[in-house]
N, C-alpha and C. Protein backbone atom coordinates (compact mmCIF):
# COMPACT_ATOMS: atom_id res chain seq x y z
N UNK A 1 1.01 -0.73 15.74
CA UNK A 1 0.90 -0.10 14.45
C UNK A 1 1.59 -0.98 13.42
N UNK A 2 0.87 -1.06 11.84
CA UNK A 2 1.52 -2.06 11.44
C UNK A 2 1.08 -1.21 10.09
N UNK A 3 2.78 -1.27 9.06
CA UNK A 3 2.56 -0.34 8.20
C UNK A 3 3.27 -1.22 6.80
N UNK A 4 2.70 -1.34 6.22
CA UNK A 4 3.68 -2.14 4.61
C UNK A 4 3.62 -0.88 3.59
N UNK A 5 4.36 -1.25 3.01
CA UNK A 5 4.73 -0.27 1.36
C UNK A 5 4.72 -1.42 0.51
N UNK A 6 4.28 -0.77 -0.81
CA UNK A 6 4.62 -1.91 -1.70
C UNK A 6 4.57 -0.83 -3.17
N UNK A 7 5.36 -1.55 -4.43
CA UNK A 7 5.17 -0.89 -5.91
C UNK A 7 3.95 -1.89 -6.45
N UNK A 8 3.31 -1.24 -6.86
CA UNK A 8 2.29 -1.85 -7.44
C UNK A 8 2.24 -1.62 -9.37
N UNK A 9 2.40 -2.55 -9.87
CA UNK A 9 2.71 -2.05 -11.41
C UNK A 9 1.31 -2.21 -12.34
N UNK A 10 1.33 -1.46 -12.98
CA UNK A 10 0.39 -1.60 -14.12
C UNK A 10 0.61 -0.53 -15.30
N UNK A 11 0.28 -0.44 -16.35
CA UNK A 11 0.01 -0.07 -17.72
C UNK A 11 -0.13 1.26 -17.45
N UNK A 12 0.58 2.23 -17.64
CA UNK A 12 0.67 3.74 -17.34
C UNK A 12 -0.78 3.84 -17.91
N UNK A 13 -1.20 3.79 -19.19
CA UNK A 13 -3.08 3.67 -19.26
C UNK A 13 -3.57 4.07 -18.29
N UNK A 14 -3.52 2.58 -17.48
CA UNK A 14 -4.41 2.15 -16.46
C UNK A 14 -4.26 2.44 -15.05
N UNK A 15 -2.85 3.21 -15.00
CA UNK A 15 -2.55 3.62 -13.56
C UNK A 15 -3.58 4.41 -12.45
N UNK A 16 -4.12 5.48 -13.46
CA UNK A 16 -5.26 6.13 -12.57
C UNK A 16 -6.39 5.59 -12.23
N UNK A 17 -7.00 4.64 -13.41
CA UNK A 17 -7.88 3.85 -12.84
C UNK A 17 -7.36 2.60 -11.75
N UNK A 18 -6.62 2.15 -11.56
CA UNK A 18 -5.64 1.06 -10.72
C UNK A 18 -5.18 1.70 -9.47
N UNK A 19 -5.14 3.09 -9.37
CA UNK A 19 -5.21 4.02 -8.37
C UNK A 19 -6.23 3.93 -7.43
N UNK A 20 -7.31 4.35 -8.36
CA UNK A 20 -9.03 4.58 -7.35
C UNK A 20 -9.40 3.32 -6.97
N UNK A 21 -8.73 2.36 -7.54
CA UNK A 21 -9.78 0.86 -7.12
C UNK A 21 -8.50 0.44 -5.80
N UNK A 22 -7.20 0.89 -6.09
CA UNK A 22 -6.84 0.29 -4.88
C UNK A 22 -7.20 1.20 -3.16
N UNK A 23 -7.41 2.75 -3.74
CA UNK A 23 -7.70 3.70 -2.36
C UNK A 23 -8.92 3.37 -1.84
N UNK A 24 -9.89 2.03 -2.66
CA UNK A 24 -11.48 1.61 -1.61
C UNK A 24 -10.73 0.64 -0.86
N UNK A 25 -9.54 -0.07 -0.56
CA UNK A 25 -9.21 -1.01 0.13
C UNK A 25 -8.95 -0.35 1.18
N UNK A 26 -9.19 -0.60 2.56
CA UNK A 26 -9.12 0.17 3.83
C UNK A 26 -7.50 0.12 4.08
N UNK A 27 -7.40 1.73 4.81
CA UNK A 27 -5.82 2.02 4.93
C UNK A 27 -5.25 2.06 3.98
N UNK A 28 -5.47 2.15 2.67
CA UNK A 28 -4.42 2.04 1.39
C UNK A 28 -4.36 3.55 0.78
N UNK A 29 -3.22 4.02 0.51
CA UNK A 29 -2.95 4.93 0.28
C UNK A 29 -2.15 5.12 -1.01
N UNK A 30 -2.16 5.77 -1.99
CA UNK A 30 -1.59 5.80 -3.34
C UNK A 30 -0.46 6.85 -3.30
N UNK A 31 0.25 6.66 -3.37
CA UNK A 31 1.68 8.21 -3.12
C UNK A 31 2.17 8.51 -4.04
N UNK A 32 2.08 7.60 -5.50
CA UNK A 32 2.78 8.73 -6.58
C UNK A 32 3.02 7.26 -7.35
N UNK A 33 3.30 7.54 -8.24
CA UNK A 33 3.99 6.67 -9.51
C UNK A 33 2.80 6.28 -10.94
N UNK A 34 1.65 7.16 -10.71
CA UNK A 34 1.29 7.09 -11.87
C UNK A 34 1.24 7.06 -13.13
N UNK A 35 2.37 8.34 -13.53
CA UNK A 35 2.26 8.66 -14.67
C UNK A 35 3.63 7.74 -15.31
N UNK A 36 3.97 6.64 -14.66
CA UNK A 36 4.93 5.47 -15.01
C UNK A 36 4.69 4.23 -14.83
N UNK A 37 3.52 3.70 -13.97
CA UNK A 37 2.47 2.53 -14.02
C UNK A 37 3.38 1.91 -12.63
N UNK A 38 4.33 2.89 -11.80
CA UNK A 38 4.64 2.12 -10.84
C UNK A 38 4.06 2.85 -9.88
N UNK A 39 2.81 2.66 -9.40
CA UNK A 39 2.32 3.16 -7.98
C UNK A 39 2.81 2.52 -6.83
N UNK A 40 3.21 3.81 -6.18
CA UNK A 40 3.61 3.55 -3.89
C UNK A 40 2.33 3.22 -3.77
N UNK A 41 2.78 1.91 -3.02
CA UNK A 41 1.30 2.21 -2.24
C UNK A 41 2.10 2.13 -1.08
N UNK A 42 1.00 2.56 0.69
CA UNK A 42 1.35 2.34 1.85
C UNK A 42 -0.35 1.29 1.56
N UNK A 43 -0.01 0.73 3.15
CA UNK A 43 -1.09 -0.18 3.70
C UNK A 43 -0.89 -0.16 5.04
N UNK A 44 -1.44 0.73 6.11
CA UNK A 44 -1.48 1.24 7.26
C UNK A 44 -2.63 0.06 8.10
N UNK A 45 -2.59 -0.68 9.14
CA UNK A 45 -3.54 -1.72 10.11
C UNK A 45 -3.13 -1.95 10.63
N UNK A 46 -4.45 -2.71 11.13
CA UNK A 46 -4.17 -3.23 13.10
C UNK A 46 -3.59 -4.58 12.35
N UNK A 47 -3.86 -5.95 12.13
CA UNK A 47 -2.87 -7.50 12.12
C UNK A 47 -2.17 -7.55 11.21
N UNK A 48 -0.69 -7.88 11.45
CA UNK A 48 -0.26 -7.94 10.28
C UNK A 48 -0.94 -9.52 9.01
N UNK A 49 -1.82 -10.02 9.20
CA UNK A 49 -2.71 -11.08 8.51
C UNK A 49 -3.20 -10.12 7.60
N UNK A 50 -4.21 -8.91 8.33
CA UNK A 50 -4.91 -8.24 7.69
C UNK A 50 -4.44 -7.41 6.71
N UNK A 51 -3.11 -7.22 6.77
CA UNK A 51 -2.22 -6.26 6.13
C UNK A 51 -1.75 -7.27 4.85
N UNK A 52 -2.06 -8.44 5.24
CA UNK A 52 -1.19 -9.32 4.07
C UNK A 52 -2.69 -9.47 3.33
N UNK A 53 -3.55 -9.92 3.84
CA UNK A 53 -4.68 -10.38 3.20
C UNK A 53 -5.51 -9.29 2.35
N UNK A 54 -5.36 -8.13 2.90
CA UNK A 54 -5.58 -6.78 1.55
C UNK A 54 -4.58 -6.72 0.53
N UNK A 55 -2.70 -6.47 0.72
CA UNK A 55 -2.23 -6.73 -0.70
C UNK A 55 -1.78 -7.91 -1.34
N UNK A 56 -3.14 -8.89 -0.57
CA UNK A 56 -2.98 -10.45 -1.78
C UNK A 56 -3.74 -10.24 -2.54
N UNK A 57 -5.03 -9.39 -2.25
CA UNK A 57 -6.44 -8.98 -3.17
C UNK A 57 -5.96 -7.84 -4.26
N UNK A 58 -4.47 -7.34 -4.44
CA UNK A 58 -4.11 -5.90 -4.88
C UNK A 58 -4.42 -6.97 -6.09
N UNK A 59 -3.69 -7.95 -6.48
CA UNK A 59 -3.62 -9.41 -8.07
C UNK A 59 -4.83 -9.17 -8.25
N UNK A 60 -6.10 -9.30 -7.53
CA UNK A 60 -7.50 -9.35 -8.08
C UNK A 60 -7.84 -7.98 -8.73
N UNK A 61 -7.24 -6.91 -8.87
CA UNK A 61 -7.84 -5.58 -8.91
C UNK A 61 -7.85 -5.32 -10.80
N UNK A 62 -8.29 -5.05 -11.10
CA UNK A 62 -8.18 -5.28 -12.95
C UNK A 62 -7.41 -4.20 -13.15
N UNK A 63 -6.68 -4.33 -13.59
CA UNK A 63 -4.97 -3.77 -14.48
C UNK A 63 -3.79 -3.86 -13.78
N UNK A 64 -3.76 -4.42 -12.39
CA UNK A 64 -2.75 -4.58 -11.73
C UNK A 64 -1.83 -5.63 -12.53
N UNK A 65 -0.74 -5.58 -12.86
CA UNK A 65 0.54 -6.62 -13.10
C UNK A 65 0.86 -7.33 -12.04
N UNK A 66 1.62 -6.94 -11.17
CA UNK A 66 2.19 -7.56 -10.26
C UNK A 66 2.40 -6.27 -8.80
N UNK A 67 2.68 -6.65 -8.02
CA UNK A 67 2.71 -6.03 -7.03
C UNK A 67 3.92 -6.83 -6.01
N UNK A 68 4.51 -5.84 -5.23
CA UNK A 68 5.86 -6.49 -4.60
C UNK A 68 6.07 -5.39 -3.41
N UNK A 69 6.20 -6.25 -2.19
CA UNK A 69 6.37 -5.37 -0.88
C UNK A 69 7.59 -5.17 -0.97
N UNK A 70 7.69 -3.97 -0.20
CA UNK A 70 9.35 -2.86 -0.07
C UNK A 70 9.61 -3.10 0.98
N UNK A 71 8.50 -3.15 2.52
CA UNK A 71 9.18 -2.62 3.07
C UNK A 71 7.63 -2.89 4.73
N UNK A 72 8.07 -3.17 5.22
CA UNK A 72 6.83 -4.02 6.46
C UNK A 72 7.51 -3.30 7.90
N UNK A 73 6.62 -2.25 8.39
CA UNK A 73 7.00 -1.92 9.66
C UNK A 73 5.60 -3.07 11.02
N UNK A 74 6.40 -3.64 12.01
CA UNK A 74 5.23 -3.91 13.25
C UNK A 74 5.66 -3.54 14.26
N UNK A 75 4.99 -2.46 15.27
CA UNK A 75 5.34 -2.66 16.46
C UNK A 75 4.35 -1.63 17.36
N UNK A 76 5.26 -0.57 18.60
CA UNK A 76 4.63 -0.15 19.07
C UNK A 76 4.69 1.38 18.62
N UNK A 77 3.36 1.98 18.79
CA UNK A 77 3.84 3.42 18.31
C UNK A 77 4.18 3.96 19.16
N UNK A 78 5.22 5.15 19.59
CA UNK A 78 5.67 6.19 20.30
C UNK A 78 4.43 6.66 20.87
N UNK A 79 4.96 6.78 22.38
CA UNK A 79 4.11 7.66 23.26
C UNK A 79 3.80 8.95 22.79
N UNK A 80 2.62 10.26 22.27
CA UNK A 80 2.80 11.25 22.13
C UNK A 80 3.86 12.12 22.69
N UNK A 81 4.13 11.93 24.10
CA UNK A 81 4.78 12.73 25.10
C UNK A 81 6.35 12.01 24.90
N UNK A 82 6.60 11.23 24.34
CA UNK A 82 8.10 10.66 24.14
C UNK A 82 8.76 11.49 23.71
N UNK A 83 9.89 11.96 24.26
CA UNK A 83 11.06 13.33 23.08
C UNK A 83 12.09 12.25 22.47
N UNK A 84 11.88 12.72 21.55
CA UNK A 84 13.30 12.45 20.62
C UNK A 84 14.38 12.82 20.23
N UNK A 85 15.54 12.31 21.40
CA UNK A 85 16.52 13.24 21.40
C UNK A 85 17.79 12.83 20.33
């Protein structure tokens, strides 16, 4: 499982539209920061390549500023049946 976060900035304007164009990128998820032009994003995939090579395309998206990773999980996911004690 391979999971990145990142703030993605743009023009409070343009946040909602900068929203919908980034949720067609597969696994991308928008979590909040609209109404301040700093959108969460997550980016949930299988390689971490593939994970880099979708938020290098976030720069191509029209109204994006800049964009900057938080935060890069890789590994294995927990067995369902694993307890967590």
């Amino acid at each position: 499982m391979n999971v990145c976060s990142a703030i993605v900035h743009a023009k409070p304007e343009n946040a909602v539209g900068v929203s919908s164009r980034l949720e067609e990128f597969p696994g991308v998820e928008v979590h909040g920061g609209k109404d301040v032009g700093k959108l969460i994003v997550t980016v949930e995939g299988g390689e971490d390549d593939t994970l880099a090579d979708i938020m290098a395309k976030f720069g191509d998206v029209e109204g994006v500023i800049s964009t900057v990773m938080i935060y890069h999980y890789s590994g294995e996911e927990a067995d369902s049946e694993e307890v967590i004690q």
